[in-house]
N, C-alpha and C. Protein backbone atom coordinates (compact mmCIF):
# COMPACT_ATOMS: atom_id res chain seq x y z
N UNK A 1 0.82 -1.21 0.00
CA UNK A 1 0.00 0.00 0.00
C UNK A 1 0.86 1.27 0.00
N UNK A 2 2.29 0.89 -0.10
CA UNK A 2 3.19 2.44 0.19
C UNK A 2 2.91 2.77 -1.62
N UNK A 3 2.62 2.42 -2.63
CA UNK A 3 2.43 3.71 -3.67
C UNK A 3 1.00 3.65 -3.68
N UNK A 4 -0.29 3.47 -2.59
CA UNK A 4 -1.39 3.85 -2.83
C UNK A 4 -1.53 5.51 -3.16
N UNK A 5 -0.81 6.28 -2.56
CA UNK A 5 -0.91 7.78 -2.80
C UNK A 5 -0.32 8.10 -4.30
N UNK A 6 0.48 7.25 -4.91
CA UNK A 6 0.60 7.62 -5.88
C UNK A 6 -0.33 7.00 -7.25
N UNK A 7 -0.96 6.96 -6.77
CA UNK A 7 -1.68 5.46 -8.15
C UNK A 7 -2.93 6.73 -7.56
N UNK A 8 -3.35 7.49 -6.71
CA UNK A 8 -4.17 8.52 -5.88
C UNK A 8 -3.56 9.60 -6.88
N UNK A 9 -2.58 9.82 -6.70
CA UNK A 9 -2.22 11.33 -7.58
C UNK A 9 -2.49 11.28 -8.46
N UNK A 10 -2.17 9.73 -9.49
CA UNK A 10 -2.52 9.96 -11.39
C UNK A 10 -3.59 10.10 -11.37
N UNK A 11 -4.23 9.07 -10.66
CA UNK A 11 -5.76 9.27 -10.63
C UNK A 11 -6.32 10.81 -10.64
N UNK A 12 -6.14 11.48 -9.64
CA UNK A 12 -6.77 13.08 -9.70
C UNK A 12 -6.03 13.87 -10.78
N UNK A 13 -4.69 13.59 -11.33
CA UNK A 13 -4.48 14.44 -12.30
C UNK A 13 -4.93 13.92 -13.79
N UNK A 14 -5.55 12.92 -13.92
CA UNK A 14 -6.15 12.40 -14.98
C UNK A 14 -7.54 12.62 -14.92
N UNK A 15 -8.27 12.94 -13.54
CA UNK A 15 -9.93 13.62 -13.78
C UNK A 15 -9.51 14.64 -14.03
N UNK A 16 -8.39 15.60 -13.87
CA UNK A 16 -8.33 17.08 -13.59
C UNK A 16 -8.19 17.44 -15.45
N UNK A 17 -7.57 16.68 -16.08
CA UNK A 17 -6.85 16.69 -17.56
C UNK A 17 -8.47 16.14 -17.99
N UNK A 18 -9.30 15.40 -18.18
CA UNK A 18 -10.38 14.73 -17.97
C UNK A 18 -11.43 15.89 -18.37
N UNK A 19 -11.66 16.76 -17.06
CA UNK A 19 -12.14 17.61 -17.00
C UNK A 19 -12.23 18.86 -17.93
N UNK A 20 -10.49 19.00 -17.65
CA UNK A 20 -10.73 20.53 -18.37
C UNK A 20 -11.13 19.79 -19.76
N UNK A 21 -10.80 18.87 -20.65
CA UNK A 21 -11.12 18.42 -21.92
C UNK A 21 -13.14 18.67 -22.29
N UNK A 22 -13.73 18.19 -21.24
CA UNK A 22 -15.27 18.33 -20.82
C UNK A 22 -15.30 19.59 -20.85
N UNK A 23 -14.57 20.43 -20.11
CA UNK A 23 -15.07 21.89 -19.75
C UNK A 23 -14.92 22.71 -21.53
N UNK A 24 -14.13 22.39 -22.07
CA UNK A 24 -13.18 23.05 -23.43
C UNK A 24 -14.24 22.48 -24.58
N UNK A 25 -14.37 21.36 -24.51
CA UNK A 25 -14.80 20.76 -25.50
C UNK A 25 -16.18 21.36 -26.42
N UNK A 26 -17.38 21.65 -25.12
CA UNK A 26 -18.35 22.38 -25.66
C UNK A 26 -18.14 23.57 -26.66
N UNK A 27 -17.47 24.44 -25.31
CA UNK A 27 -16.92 25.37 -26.17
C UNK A 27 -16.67 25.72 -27.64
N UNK A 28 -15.52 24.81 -27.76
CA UNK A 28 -14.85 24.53 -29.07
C UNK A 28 -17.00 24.45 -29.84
N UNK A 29 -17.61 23.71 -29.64
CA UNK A 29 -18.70 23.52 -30.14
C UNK A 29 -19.78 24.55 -30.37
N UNK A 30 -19.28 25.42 -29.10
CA UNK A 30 -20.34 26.70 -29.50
C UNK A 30 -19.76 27.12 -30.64
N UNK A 31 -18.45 27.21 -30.88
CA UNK A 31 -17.40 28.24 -31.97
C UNK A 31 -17.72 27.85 -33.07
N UNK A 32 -18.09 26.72 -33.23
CA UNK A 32 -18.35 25.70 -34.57
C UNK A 32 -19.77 25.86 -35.22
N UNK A 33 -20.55 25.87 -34.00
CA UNK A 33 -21.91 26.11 -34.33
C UNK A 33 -22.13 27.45 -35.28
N UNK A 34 -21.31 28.62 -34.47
CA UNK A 34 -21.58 30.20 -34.80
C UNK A 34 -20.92 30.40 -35.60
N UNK A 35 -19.70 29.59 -36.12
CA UNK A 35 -18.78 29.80 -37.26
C UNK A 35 -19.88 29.47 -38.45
N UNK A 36 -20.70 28.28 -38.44
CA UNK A 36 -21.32 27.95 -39.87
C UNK A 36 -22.72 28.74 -39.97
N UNK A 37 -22.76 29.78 -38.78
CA UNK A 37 -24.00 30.76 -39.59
C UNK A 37 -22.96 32.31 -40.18
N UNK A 38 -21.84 31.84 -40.27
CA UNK A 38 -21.21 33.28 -41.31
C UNK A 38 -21.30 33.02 -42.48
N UNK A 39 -20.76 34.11 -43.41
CA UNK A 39 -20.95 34.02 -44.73
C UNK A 39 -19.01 33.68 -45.09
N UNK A 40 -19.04 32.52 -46.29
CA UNK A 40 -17.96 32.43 -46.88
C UNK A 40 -17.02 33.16 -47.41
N UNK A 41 -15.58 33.25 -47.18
CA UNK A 41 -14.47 32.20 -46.70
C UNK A 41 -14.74 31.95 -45.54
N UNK A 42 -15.15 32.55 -44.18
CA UNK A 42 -14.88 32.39 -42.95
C UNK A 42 -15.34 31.66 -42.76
N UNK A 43 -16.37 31.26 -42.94
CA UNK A 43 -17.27 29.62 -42.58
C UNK A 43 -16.18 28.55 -42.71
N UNK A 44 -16.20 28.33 -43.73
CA UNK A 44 -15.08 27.02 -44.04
C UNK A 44 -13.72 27.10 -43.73
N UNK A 45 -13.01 28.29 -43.61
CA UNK A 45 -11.83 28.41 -42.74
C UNK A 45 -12.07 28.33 -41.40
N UNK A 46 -13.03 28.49 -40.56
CA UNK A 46 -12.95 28.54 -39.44
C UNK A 46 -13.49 27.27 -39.11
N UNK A 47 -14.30 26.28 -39.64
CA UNK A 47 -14.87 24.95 -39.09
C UNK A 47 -13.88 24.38 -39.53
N UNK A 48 -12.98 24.46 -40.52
CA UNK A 48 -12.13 23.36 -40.65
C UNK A 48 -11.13 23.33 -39.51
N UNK A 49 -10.55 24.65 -39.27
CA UNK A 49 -9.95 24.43 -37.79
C UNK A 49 -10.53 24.61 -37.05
N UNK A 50 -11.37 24.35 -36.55
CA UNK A 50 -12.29 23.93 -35.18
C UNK A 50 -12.34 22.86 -35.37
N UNK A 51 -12.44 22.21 -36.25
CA UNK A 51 -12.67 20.02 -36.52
C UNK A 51 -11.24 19.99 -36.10
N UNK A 52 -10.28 20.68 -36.53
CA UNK A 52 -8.88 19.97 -36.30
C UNK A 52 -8.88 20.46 -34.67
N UNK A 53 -9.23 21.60 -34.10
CA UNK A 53 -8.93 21.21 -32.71
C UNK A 53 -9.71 20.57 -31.63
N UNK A 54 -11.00 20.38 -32.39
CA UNK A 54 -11.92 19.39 -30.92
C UNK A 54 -11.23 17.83 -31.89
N UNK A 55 -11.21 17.65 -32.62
CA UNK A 55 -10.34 15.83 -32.53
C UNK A 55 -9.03 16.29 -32.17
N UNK A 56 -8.44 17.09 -31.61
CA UNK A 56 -7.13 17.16 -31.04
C UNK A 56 -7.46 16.94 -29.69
N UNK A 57 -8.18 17.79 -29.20
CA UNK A 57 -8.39 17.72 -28.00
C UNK A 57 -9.57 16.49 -27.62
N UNK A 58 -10.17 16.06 -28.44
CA UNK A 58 -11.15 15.20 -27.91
C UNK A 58 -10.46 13.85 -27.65
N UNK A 59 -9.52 13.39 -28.86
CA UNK A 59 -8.30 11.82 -28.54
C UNK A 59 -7.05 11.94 -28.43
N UNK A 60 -6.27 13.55 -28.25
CA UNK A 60 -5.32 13.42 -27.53
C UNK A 60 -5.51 14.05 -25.96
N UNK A 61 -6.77 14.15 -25.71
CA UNK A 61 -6.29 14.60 -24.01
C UNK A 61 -7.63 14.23 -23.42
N UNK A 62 -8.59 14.60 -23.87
CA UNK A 62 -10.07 13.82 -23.16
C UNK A 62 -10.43 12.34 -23.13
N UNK A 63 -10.21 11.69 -24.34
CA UNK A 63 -10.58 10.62 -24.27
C UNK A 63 -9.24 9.55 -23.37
N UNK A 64 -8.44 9.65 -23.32
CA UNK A 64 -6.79 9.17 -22.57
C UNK A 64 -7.27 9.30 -21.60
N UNK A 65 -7.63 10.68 -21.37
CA UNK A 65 -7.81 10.97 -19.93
C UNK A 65 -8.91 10.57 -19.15
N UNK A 66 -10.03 10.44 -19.66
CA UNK A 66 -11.44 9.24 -19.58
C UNK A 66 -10.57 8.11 -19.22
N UNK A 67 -10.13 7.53 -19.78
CA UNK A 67 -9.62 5.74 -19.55
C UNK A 67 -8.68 5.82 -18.65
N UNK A 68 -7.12 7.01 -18.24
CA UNK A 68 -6.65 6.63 -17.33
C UNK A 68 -7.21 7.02 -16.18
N UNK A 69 -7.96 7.73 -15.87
CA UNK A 69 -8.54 7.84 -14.73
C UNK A 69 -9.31 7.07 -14.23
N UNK A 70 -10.39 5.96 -15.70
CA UNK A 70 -11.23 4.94 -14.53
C UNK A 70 -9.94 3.84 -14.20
N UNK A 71 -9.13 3.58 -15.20
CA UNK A 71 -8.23 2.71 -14.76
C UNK A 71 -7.58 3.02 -13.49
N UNK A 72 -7.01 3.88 -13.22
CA UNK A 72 -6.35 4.40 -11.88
C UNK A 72 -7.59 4.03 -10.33
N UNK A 73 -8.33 4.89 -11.08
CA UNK A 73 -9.83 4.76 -10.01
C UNK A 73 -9.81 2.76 -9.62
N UNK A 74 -9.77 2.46 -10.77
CA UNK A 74 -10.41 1.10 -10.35
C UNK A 74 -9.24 0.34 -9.67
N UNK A 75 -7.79 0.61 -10.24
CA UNK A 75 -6.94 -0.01 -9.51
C UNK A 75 -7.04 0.46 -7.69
N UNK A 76 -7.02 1.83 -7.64
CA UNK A 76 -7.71 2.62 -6.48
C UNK A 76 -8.39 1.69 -5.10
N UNK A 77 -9.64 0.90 -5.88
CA UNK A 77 -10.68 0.23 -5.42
C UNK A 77 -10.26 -1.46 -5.16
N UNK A 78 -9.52 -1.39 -6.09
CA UNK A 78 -9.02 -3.09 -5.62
C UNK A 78 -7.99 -3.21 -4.62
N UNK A 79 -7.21 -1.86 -4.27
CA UNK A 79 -5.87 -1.60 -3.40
C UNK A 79 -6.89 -1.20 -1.89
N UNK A 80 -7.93 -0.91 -1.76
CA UNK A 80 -8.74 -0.31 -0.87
C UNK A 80 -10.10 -0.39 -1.11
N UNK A 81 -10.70 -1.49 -0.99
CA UNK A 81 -11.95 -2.48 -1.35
C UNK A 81 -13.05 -2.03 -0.39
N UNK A 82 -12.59 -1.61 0.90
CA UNK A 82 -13.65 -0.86 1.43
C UNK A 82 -13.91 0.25 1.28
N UNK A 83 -13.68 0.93 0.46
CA UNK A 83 -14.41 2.47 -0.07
C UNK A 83 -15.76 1.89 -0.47
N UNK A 84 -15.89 0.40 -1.27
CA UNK A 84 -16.71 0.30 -2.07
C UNK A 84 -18.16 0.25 -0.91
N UNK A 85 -17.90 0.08 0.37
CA UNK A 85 -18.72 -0.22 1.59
C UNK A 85 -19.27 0.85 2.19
N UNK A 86 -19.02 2.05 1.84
CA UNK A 86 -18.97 3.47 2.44
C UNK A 86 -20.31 3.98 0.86
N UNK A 87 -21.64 4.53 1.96
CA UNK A 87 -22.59 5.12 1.11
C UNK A 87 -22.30 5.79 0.30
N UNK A 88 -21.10 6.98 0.71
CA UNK A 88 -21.47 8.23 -0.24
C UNK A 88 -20.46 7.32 -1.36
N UNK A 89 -19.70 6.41 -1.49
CA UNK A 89 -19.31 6.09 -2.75
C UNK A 89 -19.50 5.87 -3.71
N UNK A 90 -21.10 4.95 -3.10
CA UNK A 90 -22.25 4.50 -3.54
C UNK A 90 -22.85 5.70 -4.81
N UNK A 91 -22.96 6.70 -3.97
CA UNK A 91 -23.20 8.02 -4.72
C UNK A 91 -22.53 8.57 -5.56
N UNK A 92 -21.11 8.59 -5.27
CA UNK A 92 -20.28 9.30 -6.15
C UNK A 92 -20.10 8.41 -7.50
N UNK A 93 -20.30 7.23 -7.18
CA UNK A 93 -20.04 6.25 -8.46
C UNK A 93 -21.34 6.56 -9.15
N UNK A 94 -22.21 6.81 -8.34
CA UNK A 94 -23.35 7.34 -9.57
C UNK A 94 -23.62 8.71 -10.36
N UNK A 95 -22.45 9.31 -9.45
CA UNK A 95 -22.56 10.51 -10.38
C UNK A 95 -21.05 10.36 -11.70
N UNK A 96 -19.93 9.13 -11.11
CA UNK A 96 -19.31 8.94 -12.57
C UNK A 96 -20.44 8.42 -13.56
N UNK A 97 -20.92 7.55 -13.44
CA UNK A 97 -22.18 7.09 -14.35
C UNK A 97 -22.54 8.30 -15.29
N UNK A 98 -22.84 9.16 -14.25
CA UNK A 98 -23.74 10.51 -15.22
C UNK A 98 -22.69 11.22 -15.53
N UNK A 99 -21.65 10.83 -14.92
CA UNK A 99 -20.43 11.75 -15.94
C UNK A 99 -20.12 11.20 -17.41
N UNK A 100 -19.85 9.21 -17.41
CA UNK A 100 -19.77 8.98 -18.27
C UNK A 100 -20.97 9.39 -19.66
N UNK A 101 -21.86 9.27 -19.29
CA UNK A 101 -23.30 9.02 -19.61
C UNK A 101 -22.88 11.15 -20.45
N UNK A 102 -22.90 11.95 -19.73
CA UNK A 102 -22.20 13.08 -20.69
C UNK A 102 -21.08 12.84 -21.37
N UNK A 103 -20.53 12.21 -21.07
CA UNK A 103 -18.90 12.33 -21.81
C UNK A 103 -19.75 11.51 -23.51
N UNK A 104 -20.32 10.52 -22.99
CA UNK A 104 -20.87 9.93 -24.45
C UNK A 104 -21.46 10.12 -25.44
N UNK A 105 -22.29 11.98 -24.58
CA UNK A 105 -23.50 12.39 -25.61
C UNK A 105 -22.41 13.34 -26.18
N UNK A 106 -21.23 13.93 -25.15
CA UNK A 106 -20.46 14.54 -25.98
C UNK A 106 -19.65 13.86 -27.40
N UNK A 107 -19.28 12.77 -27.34
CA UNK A 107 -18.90 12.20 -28.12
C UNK A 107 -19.65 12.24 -29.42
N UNK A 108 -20.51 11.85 -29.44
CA UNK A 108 -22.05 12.21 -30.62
C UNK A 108 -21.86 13.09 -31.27
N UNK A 109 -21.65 14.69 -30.18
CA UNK A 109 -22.46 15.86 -30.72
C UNK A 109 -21.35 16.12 -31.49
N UNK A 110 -19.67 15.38 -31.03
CA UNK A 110 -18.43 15.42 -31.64
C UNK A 110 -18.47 15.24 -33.15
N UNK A 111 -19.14 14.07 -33.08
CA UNK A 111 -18.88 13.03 -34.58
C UNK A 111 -20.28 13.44 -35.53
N UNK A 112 -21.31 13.90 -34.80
CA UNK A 112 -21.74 15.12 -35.72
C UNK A 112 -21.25 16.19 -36.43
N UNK A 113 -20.73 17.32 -35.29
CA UNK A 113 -19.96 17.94 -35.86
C UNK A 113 -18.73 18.07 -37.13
N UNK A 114 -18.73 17.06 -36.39
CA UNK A 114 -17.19 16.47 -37.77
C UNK A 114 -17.95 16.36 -38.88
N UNK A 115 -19.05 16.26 -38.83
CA UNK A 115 -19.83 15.54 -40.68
C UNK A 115 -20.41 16.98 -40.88
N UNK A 116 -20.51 17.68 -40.47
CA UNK A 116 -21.29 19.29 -40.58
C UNK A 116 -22.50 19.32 -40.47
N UNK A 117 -23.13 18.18 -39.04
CA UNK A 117 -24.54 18.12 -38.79
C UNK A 117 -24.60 18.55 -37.70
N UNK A 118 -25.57 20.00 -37.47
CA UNK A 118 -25.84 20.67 -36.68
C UNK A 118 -27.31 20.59 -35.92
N UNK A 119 -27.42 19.91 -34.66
CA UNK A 119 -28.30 19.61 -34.42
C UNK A 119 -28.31 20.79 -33.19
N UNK A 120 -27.96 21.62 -32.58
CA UNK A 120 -27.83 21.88 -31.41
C UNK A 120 -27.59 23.71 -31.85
N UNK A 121 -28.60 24.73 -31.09
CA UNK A 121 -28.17 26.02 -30.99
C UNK A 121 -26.97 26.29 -29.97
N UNK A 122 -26.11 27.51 -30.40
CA UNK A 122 -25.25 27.60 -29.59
C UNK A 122 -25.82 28.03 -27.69
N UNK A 123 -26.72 28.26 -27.74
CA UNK A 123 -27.21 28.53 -26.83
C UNK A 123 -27.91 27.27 -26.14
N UNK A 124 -28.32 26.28 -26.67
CA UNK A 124 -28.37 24.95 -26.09
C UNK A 124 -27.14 24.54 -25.55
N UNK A 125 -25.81 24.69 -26.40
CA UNK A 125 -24.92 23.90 -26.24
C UNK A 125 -24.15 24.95 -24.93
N UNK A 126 -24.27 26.00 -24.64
CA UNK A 126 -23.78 26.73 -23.42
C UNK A 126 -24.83 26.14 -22.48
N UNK A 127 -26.15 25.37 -22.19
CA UNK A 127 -26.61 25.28 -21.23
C UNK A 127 -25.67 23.68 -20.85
N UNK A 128 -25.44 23.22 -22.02
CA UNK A 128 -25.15 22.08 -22.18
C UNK A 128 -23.13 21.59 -21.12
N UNK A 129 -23.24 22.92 -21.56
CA UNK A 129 -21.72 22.97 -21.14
C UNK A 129 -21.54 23.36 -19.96
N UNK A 130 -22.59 23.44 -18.97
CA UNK A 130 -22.31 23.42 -17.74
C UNK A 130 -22.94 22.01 -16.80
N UNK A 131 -23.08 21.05 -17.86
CA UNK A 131 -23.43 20.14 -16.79
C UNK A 131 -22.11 18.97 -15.99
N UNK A 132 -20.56 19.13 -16.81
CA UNK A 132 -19.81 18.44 -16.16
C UNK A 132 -19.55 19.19 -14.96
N UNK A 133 -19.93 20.80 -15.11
CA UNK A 133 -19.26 21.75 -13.62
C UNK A 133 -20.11 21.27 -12.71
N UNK A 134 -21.57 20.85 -12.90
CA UNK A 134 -22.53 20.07 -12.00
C UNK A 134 -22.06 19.17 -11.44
N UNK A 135 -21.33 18.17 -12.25
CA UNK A 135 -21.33 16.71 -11.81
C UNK A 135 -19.96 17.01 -11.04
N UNK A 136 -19.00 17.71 -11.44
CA UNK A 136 -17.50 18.02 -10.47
C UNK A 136 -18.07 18.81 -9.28
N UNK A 137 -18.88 19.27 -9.77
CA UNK A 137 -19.38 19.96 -7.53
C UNK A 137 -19.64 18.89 -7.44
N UNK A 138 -21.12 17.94 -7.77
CA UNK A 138 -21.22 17.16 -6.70
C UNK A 138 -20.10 16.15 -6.35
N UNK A 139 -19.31 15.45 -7.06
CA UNK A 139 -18.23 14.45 -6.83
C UNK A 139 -17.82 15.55 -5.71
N UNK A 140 -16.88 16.61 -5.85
CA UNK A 140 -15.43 17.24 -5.55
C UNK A 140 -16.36 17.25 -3.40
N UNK A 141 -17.76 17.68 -3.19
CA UNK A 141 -18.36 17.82 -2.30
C UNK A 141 -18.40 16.60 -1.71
N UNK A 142 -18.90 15.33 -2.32
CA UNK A 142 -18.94 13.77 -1.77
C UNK A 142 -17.40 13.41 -1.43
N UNK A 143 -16.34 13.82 -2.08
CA UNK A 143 -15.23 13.17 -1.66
C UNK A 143 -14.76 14.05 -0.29
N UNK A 144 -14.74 15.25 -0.76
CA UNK A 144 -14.28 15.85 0.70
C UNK A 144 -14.75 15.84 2.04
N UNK A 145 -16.63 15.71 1.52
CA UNK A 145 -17.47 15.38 2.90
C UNK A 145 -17.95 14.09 3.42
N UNK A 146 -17.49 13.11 2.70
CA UNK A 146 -17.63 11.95 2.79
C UNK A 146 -18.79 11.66 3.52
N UNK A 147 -20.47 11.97 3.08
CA UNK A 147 -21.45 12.12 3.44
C UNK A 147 -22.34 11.78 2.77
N UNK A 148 -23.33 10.33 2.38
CA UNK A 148 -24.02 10.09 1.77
C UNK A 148 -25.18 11.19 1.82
N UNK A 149 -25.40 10.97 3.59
CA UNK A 149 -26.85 11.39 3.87
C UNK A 149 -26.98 13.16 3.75
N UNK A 150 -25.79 13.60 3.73
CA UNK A 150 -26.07 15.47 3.88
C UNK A 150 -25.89 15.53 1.87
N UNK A 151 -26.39 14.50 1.44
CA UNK A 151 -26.17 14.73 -0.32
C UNK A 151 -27.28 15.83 -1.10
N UNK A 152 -28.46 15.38 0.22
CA UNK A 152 -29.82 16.04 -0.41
C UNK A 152 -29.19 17.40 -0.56
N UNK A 153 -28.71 17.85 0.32
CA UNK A 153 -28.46 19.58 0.76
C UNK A 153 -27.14 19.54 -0.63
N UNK A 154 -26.59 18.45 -0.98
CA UNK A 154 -25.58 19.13 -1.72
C UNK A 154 -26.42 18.99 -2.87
N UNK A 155 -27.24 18.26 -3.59
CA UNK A 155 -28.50 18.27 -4.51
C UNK A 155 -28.86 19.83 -4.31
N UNK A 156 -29.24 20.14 -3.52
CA UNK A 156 -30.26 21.43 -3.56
C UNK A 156 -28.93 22.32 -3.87
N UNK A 157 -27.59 22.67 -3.63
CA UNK A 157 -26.66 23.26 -3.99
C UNK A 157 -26.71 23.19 -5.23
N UNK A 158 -26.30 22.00 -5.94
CA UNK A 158 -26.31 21.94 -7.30
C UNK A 158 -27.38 22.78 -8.28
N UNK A 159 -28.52 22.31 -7.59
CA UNK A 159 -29.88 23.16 -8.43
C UNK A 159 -29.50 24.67 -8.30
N UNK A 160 -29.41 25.10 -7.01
CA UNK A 160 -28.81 26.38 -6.85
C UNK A 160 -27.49 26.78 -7.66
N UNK A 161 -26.62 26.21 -7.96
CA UNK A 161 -25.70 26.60 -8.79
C UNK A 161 -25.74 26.58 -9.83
N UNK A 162 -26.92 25.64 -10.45
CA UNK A 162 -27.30 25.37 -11.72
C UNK A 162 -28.20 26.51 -12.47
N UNK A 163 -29.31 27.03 -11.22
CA UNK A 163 -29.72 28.17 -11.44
C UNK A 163 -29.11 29.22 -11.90
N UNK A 164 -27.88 29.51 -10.77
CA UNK A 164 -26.61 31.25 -10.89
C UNK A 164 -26.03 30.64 -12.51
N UNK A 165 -25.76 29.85 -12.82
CA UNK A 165 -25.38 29.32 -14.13
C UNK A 165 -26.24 29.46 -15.41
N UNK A 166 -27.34 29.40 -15.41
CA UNK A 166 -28.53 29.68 -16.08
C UNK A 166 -28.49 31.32 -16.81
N UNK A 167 -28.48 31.57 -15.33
CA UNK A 167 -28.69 33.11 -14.84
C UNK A 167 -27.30 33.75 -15.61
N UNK A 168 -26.36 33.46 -15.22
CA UNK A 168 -24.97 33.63 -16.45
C UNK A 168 -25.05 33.77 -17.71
N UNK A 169 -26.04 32.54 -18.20
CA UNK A 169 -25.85 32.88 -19.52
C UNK A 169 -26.65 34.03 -19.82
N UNK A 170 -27.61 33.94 -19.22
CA UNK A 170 -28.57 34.72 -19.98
C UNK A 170 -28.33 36.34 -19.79
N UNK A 171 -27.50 37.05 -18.47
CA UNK A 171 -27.00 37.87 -18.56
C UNK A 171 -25.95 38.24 -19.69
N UNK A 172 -25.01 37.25 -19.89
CA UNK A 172 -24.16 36.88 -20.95
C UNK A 172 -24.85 37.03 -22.43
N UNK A 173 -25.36 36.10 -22.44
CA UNK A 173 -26.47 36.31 -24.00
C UNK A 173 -26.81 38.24 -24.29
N UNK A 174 -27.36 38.78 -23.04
CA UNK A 174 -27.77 39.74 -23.55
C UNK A 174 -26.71 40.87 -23.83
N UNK A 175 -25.30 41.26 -22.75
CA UNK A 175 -24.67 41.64 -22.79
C UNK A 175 -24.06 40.85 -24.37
N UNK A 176 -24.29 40.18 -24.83
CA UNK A 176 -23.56 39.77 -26.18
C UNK A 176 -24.02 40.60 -27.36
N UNK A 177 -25.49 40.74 -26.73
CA UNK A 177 -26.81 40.87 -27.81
C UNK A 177 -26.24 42.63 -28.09
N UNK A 178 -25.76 43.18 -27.23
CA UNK A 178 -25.75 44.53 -27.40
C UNK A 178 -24.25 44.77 -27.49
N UNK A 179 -22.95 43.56 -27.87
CA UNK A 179 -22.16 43.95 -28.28
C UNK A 179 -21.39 42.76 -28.49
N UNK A 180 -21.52 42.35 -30.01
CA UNK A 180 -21.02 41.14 -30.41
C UNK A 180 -19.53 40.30 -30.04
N UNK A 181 -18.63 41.39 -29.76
CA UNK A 181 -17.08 40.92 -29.52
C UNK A 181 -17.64 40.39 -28.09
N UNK A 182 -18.22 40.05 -27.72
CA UNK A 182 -17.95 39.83 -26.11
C UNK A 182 -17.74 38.24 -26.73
């Protein structure tokens, strides 16, 4: 068990690499979206490099970083088998679920994109892009408070943060509305 802390470190620096890829990725998707309502050259100069940097970033640093982290995680769990006995783990493994479960629809909206099928307003895809910051409060809150039962109250946080997030864009949207460089 003397390199459990370290098989612990890759692990968090592979959600952290993980993450920002989730956090970036939309992004890159709003840019893509709003690039193909311009008028030509810029359309097609600008989606072609936006395809080249969300598959840069989507299989050289998100998707790696997806697999070494459950791998780490799971080695994690076999080095220290009673985490799996402890409620809030119970929980937190269900919110990787709903992490994976986004990471997959991101994948989609990816391999859409790549074909130039636009299913999604950019303004969907900003509501869209705050649901891994959801799922990293609740994990980052379950690990530190190691608290199944005080989860409700971190639930009602989430909604609450999900709200001020809402509330972001739409301040955002309008401040955009009245001056496009933003």
């Amino acid at each position: 068990m003397e390199y459990y802390n370290y098989i612990k470190a890759l692990h968090l620096i592979f959600v952290i690499t993980w993450f920002a890829g989730l956090f970036y990725i939309p992004r890159l998707f709003i840019y893509h979206i709003e690039a193909a309502e311009k008028p030509e050259p810029d359309k097609s100069i600008l989606i072609d490099q936006l395809k080249i940097m969300t598959r840069r970033l989507w299989f050289i640093i998100t998707w790696p970083s997806a697999i070494l982290a459950t791998l780490f995680a799971v080695w994690l769990l076999l080095l220290a088998p009673v985490w799996l006995q402890m409620p809030w783990m119970h929980v937190k493994l269900a919110f990787v679920v709903l992490l994976f479960a986004y990471h997959f629809k991101s994948h989609q909206i990816f391999r859409q994109l790549q074909r130039d099928k636009i299913t999604w307003s950019s303004n969907q895809m900003r509501l869209w892009n705050e649901g891994s910051t959801l799922i990293l409060f609740a994990v980052i809150f379950l690990v530190i408070l190691r608290d199944a039962l005080n989860w409700i109250y971190g639930v009602l946080g989430i909604f609450l943060l999900a709200g001020m997030l809402m509330l972001g864009i739409r301040v955002y949207k309008r401040l955009r509305s009245k001056n496009p460089e933003l």
